[in-house]
Protein backbone atom coordinates (compact mmCIF):
# COMPACT_ATOMS: atom_id res chain seq x y z
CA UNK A 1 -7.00 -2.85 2.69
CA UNK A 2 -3.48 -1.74 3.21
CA UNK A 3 -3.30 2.22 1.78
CA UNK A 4 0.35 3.15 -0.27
CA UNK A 5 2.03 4.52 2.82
CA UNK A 6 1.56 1.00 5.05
CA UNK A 7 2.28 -0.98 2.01
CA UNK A 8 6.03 1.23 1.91
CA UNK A 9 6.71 0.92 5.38
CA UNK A 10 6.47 -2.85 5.06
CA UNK A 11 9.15 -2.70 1.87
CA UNK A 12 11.42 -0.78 3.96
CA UNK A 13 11.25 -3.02 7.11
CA UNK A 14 11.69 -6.21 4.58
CA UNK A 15 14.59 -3.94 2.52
CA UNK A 16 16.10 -3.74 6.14
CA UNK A 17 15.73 -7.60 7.52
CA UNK A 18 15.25 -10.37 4.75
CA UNK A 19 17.91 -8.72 1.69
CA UNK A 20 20.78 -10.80 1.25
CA UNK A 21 18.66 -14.10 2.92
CA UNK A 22 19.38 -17.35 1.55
CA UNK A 23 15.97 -19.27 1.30
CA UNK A 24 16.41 -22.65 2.51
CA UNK A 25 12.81 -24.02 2.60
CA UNK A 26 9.81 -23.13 1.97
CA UNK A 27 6.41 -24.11 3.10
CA UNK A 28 2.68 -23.93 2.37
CA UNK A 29 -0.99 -24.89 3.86
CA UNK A 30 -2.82 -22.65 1.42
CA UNK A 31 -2.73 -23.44 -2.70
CA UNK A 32 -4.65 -19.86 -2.54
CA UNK A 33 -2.50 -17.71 -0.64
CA UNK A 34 0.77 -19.23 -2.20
CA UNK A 35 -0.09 -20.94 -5.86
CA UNK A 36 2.90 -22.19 -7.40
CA UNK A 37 4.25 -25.55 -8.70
CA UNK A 38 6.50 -27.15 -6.75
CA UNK A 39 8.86 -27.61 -9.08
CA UNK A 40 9.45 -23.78 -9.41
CA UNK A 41 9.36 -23.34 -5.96
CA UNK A 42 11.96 -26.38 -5.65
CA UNK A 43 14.44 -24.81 -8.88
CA UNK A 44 14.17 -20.77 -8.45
CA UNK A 45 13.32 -20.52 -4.50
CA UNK A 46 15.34 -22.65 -2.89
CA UNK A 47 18.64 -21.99 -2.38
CA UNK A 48 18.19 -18.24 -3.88
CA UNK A 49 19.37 -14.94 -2.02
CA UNK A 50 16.84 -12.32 -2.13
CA UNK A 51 18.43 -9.48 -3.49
CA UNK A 52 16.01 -6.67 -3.23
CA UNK A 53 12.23 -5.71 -2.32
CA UNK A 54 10.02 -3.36 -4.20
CA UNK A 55 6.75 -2.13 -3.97
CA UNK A 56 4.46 -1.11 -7.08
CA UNK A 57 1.20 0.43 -6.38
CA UNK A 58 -0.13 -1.56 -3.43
CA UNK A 59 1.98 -5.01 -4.06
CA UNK A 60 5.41 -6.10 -2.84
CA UNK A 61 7.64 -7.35 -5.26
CA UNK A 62 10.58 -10.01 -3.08
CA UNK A 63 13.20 -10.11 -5.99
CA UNK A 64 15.44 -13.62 -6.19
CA UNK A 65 18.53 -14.21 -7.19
CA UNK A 66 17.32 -16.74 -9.86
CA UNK A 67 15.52 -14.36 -11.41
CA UNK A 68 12.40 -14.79 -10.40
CA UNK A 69 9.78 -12.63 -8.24
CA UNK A 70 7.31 -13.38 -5.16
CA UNK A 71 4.71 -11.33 -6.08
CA UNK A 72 2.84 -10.33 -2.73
CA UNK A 73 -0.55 -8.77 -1.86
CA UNK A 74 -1.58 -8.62 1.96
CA UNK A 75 -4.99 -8.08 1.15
CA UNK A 76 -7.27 -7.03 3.97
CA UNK A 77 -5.68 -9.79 6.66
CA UNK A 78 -2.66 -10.54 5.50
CA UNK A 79 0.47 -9.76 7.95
CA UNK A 80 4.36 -10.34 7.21
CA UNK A 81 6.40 -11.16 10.48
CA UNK A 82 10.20 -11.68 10.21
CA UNK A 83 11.38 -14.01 13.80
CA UNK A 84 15.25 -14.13 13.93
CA UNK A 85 16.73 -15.09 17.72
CA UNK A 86 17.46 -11.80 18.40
CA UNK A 87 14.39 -9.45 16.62
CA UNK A 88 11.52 -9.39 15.34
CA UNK A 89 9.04 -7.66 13.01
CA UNK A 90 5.77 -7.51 12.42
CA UNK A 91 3.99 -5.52 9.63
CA UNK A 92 -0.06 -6.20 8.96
CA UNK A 93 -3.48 -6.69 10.59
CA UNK A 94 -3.06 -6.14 14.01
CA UNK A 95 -4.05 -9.40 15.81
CA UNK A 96 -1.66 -11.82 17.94
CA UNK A 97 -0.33 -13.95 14.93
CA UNK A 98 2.28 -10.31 15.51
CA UNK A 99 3.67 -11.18 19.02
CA UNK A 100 2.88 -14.84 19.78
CA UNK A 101 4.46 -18.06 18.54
CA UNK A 102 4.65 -18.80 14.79
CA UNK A 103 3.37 -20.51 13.59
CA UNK A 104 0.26 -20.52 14.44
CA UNK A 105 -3.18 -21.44 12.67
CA UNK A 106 -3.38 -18.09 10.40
CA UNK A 107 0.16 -18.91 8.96
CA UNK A 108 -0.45 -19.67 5.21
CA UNK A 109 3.55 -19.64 4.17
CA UNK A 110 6.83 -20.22 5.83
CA UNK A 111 10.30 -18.79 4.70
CA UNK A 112 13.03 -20.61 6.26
CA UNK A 113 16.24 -19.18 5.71
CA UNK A 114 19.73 -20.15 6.27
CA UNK A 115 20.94 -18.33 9.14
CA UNK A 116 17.67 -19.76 11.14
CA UNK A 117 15.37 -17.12 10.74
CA UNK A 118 11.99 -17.33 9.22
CA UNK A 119 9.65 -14.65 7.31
CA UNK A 120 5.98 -15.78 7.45
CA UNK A 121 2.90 -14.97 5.82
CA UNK A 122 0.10 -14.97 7.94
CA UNK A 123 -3.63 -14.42 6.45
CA UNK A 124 -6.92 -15.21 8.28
CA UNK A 125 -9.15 -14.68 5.63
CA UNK A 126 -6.92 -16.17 2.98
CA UNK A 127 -7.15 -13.21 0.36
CA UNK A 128 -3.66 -12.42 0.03
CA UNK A 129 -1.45 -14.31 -2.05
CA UNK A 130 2.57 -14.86 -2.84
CA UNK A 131 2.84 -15.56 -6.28
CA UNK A 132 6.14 -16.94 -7.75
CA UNK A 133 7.27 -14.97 -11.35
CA UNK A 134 9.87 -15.02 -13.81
CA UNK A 135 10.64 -10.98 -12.99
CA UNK A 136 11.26 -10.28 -16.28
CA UNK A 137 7.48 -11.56 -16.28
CA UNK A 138 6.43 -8.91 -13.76
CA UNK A 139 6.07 -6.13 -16.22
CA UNK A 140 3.55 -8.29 -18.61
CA UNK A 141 1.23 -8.91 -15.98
CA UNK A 142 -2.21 -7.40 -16.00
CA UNK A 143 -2.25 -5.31 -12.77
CA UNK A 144 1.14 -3.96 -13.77
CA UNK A 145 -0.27 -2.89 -17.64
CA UNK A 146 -3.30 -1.39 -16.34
CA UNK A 147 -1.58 0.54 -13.35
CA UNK A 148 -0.59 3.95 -13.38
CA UNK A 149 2.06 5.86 -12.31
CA UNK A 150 4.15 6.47 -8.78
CA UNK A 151 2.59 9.31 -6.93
CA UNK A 152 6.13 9.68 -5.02
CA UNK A 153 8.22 9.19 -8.29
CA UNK A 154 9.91 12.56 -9.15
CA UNK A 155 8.37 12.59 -12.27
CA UNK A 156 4.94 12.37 -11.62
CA UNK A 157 3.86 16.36 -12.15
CA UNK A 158 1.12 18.17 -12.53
CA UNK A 159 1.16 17.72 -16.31
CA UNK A 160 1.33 13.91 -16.23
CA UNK A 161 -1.67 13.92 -14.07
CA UNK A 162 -3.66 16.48 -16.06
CA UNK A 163 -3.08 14.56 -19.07
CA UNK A 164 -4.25 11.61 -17.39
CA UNK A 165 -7.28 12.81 -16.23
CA UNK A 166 -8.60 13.81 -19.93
CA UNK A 167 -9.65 10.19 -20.05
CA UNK A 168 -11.97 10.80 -17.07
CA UNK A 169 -13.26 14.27 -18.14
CA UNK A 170 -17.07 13.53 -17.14
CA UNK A 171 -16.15 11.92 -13.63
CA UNK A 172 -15.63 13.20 -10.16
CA UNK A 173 -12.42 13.99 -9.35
CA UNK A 174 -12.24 11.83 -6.20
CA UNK A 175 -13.66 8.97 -8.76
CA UNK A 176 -10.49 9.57 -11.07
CA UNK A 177 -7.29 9.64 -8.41
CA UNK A 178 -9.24 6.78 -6.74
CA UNK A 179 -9.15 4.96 -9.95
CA UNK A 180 -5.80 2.34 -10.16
CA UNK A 181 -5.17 2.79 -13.63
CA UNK A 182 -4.80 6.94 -13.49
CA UNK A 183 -2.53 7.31 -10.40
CA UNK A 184 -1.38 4.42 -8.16
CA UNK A 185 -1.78 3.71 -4.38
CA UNK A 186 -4.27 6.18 -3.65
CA UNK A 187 -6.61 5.70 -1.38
CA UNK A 188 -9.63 7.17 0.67
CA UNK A 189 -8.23 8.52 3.35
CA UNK A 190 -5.33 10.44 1.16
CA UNK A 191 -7.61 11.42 -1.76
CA UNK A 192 -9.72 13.39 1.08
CA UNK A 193 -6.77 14.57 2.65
CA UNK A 194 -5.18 15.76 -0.80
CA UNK A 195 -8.29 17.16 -1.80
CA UNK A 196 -8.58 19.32 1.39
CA UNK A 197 -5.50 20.82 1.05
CA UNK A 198 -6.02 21.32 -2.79
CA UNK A 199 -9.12 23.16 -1.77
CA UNK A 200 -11.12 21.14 -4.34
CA UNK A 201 -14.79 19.92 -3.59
CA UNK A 202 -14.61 16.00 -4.05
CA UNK A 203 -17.31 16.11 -6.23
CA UNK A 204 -15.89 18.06 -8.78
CA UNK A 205 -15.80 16.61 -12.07
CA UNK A 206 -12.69 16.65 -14.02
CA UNK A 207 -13.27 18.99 -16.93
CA UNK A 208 -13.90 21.51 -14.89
CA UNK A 209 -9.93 21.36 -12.96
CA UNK A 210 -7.51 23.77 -14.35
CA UNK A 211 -4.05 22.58 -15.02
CA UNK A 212 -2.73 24.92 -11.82
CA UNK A 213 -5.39 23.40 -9.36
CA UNK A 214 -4.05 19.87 -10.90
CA UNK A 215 -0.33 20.94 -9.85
CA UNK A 216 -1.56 21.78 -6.80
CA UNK A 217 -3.33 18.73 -6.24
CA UNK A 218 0.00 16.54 -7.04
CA UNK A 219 1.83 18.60 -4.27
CA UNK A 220 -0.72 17.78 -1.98
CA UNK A 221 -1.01 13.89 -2.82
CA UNK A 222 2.80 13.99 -2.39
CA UNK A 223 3.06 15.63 0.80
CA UNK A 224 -0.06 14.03 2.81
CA UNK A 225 2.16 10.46 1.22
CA UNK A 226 5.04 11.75 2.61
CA UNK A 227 3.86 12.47 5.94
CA UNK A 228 2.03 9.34 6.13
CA UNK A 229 5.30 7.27 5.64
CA UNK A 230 6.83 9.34 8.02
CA UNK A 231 4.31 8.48 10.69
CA UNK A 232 3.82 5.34 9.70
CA UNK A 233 0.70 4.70 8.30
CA UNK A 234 -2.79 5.93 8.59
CA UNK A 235 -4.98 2.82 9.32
CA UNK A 236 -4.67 2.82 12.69
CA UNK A 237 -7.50 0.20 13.57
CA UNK A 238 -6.30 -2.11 11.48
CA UNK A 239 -2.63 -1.51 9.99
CA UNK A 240 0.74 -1.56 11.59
CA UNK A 241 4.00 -0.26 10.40
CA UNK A 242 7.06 -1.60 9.80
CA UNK A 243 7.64 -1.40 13.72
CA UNK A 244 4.81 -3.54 14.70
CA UNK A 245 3.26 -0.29 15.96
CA UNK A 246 -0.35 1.17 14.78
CA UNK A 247 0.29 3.90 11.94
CA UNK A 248 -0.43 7.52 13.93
CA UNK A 249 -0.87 9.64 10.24
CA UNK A 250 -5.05 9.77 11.46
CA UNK A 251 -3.57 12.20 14.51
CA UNK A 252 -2.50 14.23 12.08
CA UNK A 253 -5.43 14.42 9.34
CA UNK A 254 -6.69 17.40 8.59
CA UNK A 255 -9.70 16.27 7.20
CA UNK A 256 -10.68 12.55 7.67
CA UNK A 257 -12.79 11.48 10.14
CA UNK A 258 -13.18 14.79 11.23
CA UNK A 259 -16.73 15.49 10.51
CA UNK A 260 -18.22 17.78 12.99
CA UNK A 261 -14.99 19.17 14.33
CA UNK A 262 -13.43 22.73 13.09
CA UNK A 263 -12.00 23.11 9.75
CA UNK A 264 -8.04 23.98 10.82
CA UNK A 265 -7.91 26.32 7.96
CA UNK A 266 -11.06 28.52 7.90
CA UNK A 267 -13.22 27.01 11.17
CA UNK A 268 -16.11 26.06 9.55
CA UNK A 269 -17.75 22.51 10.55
CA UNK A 270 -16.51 19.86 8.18
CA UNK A 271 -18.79 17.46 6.91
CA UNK A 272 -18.81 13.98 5.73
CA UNK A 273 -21.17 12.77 2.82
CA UNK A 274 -20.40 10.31 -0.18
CA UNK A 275 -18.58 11.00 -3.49
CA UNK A 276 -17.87 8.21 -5.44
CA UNK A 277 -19.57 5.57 -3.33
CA UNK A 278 -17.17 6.40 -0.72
CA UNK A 279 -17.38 7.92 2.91
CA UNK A 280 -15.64 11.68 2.22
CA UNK A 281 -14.41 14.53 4.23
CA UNK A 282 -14.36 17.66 3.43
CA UNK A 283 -15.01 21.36 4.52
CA UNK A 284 -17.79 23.02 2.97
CA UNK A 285 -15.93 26.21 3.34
CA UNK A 286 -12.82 25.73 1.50
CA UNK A 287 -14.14 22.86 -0.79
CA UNK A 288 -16.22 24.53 -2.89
C-alpha cells in the first residue's frame, strides 16, 4: 500500500492536471471500486469543475464544484492516469495499464472531461474505491474521526505527539506512530527510517520516551517525509510518482533494507528483526 509521500506526489500531479476540469461523463464497470447512485453521480458530478485536490492521511480528496467530494483510496493496485492529446500521467502500481491504451481491462472508472481528456482509475485487484460525498460530509466520516494528525502540518510538534502517545504508554514505540489514529500516513519504511535517525530502538515502549527524544523524533518523521516527496516516493517495486517514474527515496535510506550493510553513522552491521509484527531496521549500535 501506497506510503504518505506517494500518496502526495499523486495530489500534486492531479493539483497540476485535472483542477479547473469540467466533468462531462462519467463511467463505471465496478459497483466496488466506484459505489454511488446514479442519481448523485448524474446531479453533483456531471457538469461540475473540480476545484481542488487534497490528501488526508493516505486518501485523496477530488473536491467539486457542487459541493461534493470523490473520496479516493488506491489501495494496493489502484493507479490514476490522466491522457490529454498532448500529455500524460501516470501515478500507481507500476504495470502497463501506465503507458498503453486506456482503457483497458483493469480500468474500473472513467472521467471524461470537457476539453477531451480523461482521468481513469485503474485497479486490478478491485480494492480501491472512489466514493462520492457531500464534503461538508467528509469530516463526519469514520476514517476522518479516528485519524490523527498531519505529520507535515506546521503544527504537529513534539508536544502534540508526546501527548498523544500517553494513550499508548505500554506499547512499542514503532506500534504507536504506526498506529492511524496517533499520527497519520506513517508507514514502515519511514517509522524505521525516523527511528534511526532518532536513535531510538523500535522496540522501545512509550513510557519510557522523554519529551526531548519525542521532539527529536517529530524532526526526523518530518525530514525522512520531506525527502521522500522530494524524491518521489520510496516504494520503488511497486509505486510510481507523480511522473510515472519509480520513487528513488530507498537509494537514499539510511536504514531500510539495509540489513547486513554498515550503519552510515557509527559502522556497525544493521540488523533486521520484527517489532510490531513488522519487518524493522535498525542499528544495534545507535538504537539502543
Amino acid at each position: 500500500m501506497p506510503e504518505l509521500p506517494e500518496v502526495e506526489t499523486v495530489k500534486r500531479g492531479l493539483v497540476r492536471l485535472v483542477v479547473g476540469k469540467k466533468v462531462l461523463e462519467t463511467s463505471s464497470d465496478s459497483p466496488k471500486s466506484f459505489p454511488n447512485p446514479d442519481s448523485e453521480v448524474q446531479n453533483y458530478v456531471l457538469g461540475a469543475v473540480i476545484t481542488d485536490v487534497q490528501r488526508r492521511a493516505k486518501v485523496l480528496l477530488i473536491h467539486l464544484s457542487t459541493g461534493y467530494t470523490f473520496v479516493v483510496h488506491l489501495k494496493m493496485t489502484g493507479q490514476l492516469v490522466y491522457v490529454a492529446q498532448d500529455q500524460r500521467f501516470g501515478a500507481g502500481h507500476p504495470n502497463e495499464s501506465l503507458v498503453s491504451s486506456l482503457p483497458d481491462k483493469s480500468t474500473r472508472v472513467i472521467l471524461t472531461f470537457d476539453d477531451g481528456s480523461h482521468l481513469y482509475f485503474n485497479d486490478q485487484r478491485k480494492f480501491g474505491w472512489m466514493r462520492l460525498l457531500p464534503t461538508i460530509s467528509v469530516p463526519e466520516i469514520d476514517f476522518m474521526k479516528r485519524v490523527g494528525p498531519e505529520p507535515l502540518e506546521d503544527d504537529f510538534t513534539g508536544k502534540v505527539l508526546y501527548e498523544r502517545l500517553q494513550r499508548r504508554k505500554t506499547t512499542t514505540i514503532k506500534a504507536a506512530i504506526l498506529d492511524q489514529s496517533v499520527l497519520a500516513g506513517v508507514g514502515n519504511i519511514y517509522a524505521d527510517e525516523s527511528l534511526w535517525g532518532a536513535r531510538i530502538h523500535p522496540a522501545t515502549l512509550v513510557k519510557h520516551l522523554s519529551p526531548p527524544e519525542v521532539q527529536m523524533l517529530v524532526a526526523e518523521i518530518k525530514f525522512v517525509m520531506n525527502l521522500a516527496i522530494e524524491k518521489g516516493g520510496s516504494t520503488d517495486r511497486n509505486y510510481v510518482n507523480a511522473e510515472g517514474k519509480r520513487g528513488s527515496y530507498i537509494d537514499f535510506a539510511r536504514v531500510f533494507r539495509r540489513e547486513g550493510k554498515l550503519c552510515p553513522r557509527c559502522g556497525s552491521i544493521i540488523e533486521k528483526t520484527r517489532v510490531a509484527g513488522r519487518g524493522t531496521h535498525l542499528c544495534p549500535s545507535c538504537q539502543t
